[in-house]
PDB file of N, CA and C in Angstrom:
ATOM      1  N   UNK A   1     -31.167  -7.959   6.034  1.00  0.00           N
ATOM      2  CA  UNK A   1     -32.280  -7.037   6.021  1.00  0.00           C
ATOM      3  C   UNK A   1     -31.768  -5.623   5.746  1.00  0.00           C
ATOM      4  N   UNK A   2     -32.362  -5.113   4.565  1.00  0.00           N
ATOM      5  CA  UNK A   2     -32.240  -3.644   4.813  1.00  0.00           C
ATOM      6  C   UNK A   2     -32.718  -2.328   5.392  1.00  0.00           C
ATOM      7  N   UNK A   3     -32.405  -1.108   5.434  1.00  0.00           N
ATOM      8  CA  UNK A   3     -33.337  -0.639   5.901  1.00  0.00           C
ATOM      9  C   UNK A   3     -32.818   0.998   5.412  1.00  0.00           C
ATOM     10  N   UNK A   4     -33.426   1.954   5.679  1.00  0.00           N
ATOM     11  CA  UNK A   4     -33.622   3.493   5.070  1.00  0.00           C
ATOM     12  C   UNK A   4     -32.430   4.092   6.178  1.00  0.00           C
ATOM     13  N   UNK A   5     -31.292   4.610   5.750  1.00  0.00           N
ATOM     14  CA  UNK A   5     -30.423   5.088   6.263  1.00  0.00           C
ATOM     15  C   UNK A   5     -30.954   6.563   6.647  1.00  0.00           C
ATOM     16  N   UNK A   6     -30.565   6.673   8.218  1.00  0.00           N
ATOM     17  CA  UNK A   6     -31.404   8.497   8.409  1.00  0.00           C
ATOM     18  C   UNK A   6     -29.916   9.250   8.559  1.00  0.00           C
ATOM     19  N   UNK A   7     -29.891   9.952   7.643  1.00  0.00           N
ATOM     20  CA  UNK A   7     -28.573  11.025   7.711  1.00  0.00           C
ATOM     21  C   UNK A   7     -28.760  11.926   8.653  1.00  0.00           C
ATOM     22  N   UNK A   8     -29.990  12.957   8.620  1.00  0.00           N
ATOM     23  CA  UNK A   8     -29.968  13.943   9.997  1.00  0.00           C
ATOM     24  C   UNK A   8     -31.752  13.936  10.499  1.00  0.00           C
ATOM     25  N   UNK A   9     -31.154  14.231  11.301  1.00  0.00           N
ATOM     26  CA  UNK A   9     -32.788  14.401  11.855  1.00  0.00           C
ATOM     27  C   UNK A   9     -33.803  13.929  11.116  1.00  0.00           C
ATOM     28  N   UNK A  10     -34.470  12.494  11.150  1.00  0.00           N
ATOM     29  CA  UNK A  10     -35.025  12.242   9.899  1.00  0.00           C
ATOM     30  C   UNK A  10     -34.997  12.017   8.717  1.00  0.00           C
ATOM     31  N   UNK A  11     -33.956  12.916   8.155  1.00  0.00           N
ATOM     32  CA  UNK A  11     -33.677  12.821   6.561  1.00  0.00           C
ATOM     33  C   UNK A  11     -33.276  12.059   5.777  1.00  0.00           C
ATOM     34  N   UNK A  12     -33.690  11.075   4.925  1.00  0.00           N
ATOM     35  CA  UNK A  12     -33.627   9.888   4.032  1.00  0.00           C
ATOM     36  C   UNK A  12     -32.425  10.659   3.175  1.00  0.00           C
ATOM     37  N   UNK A  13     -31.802   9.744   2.745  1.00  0.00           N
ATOM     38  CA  UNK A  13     -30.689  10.097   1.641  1.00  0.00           C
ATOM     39  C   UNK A  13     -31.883  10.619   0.675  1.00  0.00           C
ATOM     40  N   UNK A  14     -32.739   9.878   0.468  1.00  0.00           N
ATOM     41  CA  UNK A  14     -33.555  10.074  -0.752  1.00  0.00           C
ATOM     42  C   UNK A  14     -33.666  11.803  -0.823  1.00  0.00           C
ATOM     43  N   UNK A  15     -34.318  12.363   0.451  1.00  0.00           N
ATOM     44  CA  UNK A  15     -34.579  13.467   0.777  1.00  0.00           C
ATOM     45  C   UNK A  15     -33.220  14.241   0.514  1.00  0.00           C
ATOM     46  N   UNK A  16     -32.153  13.751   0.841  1.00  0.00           N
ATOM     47  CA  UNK A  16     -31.256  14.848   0.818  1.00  0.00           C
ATOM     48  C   UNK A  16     -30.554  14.778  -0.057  1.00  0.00           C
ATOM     49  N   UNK A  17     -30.606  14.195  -0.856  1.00  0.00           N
ATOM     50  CA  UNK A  17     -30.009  13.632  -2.567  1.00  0.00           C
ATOM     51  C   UNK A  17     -31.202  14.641  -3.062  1.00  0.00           C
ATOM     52  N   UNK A  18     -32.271  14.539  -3.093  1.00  0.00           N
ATOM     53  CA  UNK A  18     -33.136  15.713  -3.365  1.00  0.00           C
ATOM     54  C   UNK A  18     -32.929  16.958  -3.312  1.00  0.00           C
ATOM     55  N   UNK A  19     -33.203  17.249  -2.130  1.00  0.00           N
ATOM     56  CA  UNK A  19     -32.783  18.433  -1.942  1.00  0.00           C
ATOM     57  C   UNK A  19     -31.387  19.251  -2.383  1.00  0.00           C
ATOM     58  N   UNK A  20     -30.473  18.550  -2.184  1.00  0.00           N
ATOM     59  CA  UNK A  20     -29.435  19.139  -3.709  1.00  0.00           C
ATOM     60  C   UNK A  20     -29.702  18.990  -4.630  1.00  0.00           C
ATOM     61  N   UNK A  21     -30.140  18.061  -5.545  1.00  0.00           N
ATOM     62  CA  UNK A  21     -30.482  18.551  -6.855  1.00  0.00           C
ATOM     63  C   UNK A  21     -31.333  19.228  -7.380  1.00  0.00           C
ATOM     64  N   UNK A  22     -32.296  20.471  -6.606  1.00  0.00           N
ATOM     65  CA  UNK A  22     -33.277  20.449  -7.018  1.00  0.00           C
ATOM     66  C   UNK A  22     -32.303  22.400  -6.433  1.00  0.00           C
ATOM     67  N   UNK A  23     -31.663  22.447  -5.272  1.00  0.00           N
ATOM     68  CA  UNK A  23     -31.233  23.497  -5.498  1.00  0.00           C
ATOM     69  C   UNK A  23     -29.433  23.709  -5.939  1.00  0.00           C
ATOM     70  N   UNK A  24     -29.079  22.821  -6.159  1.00  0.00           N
ATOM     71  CA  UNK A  24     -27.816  23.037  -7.505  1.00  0.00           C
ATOM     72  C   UNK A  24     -27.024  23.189  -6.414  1.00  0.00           C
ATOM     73  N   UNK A  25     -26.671  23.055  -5.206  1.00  0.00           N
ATOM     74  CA  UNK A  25     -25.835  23.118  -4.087  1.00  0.00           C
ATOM     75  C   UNK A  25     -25.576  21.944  -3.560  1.00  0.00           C
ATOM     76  N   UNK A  26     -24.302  21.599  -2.694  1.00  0.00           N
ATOM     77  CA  UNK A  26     -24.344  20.777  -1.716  1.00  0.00           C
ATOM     78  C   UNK A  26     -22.985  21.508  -0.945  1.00  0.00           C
ATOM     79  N   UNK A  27     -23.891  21.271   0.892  1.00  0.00           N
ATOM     80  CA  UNK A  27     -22.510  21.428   1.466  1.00  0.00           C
ATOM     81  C   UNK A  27     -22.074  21.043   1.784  1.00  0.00           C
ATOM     82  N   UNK A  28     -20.357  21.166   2.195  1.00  0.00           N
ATOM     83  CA  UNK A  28     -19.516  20.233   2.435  1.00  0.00           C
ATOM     84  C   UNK A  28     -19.630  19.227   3.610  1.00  0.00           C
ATOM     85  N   UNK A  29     -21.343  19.576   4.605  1.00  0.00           N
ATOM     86  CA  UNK A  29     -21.407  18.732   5.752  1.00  0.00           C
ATOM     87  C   UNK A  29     -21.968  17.484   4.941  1.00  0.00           C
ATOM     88  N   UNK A  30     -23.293  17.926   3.689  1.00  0.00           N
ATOM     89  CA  UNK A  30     -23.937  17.159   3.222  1.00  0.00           C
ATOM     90  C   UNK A  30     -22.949  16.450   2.361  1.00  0.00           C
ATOM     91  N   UNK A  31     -22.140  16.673   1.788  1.00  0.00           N
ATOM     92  CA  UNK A  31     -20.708  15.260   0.887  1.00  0.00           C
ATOM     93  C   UNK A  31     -20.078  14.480   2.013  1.00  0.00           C
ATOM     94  N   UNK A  32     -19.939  15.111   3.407  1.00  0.00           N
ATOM     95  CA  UNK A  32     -20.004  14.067   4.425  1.00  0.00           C
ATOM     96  C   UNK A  32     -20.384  13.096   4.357  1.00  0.00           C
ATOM     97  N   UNK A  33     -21.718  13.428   4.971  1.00  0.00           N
ATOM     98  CA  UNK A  33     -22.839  12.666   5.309  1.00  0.00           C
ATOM     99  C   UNK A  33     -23.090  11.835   3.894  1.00  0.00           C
ATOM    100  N   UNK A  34     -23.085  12.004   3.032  1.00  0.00           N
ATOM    101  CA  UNK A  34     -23.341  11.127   1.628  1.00  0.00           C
ATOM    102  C   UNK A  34     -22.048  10.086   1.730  1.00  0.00           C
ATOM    103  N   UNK A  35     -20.629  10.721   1.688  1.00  0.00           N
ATOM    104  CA  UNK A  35     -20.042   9.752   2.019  1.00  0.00           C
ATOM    105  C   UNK A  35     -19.865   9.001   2.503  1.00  0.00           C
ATOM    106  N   UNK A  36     -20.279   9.400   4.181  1.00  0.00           N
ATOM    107  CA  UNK A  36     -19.960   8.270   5.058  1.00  0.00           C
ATOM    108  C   UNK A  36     -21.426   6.887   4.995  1.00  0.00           C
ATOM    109  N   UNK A  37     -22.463   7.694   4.418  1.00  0.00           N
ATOM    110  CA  UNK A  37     -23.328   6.464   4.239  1.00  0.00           C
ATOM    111  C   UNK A  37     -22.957   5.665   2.833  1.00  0.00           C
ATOM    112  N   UNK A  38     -21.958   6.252   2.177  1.00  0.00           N
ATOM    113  CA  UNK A  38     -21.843   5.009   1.065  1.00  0.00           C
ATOM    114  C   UNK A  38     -20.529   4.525   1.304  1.00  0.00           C
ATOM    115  N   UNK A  39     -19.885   4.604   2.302  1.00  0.00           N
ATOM    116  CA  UNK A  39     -18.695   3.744   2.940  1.00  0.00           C
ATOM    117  C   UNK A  39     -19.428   3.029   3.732  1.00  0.00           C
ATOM    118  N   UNK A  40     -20.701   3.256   4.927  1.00  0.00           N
ATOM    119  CA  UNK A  40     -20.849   2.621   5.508  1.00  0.00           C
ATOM    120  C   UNK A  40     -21.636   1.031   5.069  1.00  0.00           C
ATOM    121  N   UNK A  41     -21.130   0.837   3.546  1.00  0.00           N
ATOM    122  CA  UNK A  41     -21.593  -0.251   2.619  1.00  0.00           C
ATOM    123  C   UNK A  41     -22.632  -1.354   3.082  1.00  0.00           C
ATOM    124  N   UNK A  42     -23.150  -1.778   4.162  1.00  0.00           N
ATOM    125  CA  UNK A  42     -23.915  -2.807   3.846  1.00  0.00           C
ATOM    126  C   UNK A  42     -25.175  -1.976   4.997  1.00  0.00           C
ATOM    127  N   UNK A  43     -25.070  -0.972   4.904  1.00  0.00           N
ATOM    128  CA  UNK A  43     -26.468  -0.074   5.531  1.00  0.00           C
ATOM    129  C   UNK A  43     -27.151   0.712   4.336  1.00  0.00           C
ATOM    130  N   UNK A  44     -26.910   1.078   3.420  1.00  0.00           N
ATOM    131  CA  UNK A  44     -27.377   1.229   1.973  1.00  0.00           C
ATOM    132  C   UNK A  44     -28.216   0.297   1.233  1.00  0.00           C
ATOM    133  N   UNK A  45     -29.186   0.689   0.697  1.00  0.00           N
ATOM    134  CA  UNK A  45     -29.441   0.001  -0.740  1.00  0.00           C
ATOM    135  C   UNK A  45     -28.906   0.082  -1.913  1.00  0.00           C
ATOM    136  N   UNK A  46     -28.910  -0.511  -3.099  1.00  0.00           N
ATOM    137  CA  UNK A  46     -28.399  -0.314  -4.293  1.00  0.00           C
ATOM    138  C   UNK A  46     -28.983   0.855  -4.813  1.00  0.00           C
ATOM    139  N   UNK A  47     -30.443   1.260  -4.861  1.00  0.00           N
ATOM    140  CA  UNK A  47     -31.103   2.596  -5.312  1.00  0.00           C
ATOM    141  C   UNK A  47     -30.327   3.602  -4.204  1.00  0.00           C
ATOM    142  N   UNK A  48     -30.189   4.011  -3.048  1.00  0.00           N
ATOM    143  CA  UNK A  48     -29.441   4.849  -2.435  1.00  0.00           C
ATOM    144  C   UNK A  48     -28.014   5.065  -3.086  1.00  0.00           C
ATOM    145  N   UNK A  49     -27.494   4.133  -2.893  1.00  0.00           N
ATOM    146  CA  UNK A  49     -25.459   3.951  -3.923  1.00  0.00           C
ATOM    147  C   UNK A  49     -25.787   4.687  -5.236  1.00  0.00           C
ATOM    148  N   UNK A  50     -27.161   4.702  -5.454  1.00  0.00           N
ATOM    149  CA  UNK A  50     -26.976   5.043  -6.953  1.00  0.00           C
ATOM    150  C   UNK A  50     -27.571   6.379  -6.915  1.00  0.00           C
ATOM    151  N   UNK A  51     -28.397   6.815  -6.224  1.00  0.00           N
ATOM    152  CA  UNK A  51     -28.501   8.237  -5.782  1.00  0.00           C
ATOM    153  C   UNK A  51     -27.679   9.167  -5.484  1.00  0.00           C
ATOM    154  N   UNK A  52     -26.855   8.744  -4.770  1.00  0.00           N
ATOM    155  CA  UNK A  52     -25.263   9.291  -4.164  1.00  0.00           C
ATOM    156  C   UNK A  52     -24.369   9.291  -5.117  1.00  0.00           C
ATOM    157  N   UNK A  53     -23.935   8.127  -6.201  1.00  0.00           N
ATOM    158  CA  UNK A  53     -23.338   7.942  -7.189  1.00  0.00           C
ATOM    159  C   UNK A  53     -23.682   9.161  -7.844  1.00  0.00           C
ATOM    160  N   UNK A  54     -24.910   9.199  -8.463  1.00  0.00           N
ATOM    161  CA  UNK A  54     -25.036  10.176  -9.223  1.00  0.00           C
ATOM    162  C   UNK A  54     -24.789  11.585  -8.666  1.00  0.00           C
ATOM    163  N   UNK A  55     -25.334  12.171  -7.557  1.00  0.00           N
ATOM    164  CA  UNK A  55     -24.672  13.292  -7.013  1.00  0.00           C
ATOM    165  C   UNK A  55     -23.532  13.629  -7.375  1.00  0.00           C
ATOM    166  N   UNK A  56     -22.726  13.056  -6.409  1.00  0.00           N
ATOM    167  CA  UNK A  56     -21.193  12.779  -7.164  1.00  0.00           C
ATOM    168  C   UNK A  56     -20.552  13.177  -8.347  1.00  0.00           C
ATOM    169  N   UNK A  57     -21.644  12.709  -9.248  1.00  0.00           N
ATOM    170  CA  UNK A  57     -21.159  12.671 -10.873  1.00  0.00           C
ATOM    171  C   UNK A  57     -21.527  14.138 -10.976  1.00  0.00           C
ATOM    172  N   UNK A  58     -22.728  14.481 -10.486  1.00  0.00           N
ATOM    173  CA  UNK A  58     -23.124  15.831 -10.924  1.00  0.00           C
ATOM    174  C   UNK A  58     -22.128  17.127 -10.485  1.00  0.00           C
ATOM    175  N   UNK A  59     -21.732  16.720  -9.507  1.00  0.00           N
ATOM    176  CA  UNK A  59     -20.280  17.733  -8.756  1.00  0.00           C
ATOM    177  C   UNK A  59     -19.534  17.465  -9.276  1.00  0.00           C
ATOM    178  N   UNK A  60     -18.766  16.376 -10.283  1.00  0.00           N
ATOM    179  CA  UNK A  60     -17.237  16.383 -11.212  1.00  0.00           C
ATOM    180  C   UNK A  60     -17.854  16.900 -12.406  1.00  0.00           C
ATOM    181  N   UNK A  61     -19.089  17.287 -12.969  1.00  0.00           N
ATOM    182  CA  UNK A  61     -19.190  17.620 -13.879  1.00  0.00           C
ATOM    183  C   UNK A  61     -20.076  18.830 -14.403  1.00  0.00           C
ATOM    184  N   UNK A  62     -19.976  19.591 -12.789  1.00  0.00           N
ATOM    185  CA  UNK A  62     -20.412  20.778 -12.745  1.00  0.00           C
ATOM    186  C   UNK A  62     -22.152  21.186 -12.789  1.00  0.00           C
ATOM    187  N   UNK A  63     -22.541  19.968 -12.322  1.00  0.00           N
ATOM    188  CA  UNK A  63     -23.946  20.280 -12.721  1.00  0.00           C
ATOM    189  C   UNK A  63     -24.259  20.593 -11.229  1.00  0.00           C
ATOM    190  N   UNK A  64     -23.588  20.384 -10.428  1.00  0.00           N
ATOM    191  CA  UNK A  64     -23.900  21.083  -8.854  1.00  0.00           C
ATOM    192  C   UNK A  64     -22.880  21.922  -8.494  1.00  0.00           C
ATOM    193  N   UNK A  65     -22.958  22.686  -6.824  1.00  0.00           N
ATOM    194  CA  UNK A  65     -21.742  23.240  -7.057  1.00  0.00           C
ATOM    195  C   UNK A  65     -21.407  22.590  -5.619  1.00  0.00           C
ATOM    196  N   UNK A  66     -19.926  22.757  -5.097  1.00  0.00           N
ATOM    197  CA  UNK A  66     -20.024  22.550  -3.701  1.00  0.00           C
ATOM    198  C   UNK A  66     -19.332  23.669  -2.498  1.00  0.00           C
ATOM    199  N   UNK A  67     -20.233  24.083  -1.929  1.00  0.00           N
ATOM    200  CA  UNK A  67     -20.224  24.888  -1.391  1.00  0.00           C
ATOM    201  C   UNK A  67     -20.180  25.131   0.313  1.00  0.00           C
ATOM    202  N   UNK A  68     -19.049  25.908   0.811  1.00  0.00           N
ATOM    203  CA  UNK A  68     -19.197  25.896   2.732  1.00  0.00           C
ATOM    204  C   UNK A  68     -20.582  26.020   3.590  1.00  0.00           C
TER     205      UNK A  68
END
């Protein structure tokens, strides 16, 4: 069974995969928290892995920045 991973208070990856891309930032608590829910591998969905994935991509390739 799966289910909606809550990163902070509420907040759906969805939400917080959002919320960086929409303001071109992430901080280094939020690459945490992204990380440790896509290590924590079988509490994820495949659409989440791929939300995060892409983040990711957007920070090696400068389309975000990462910031304290």
């Amino acid at each position: 069974m799966m289910w909606t991973v809550q990163i902070r208070s509420n907040l759906t990856i969805r939400q917080l995969v959002d919320s960086i891309t929409t303001s071109g930032k992430m901080s280094r608590q939020d690459h945490l928290r992204l990380t440790s829910a896509i290590l924590s591998d079988n509490e994820i969905t495949e659409e989440e892995r791929r939300q995060i994935n892409r983040t990711f991509d957007y920070i090696q390739t400068g389309r975000l920045k990462l910031v304290d």
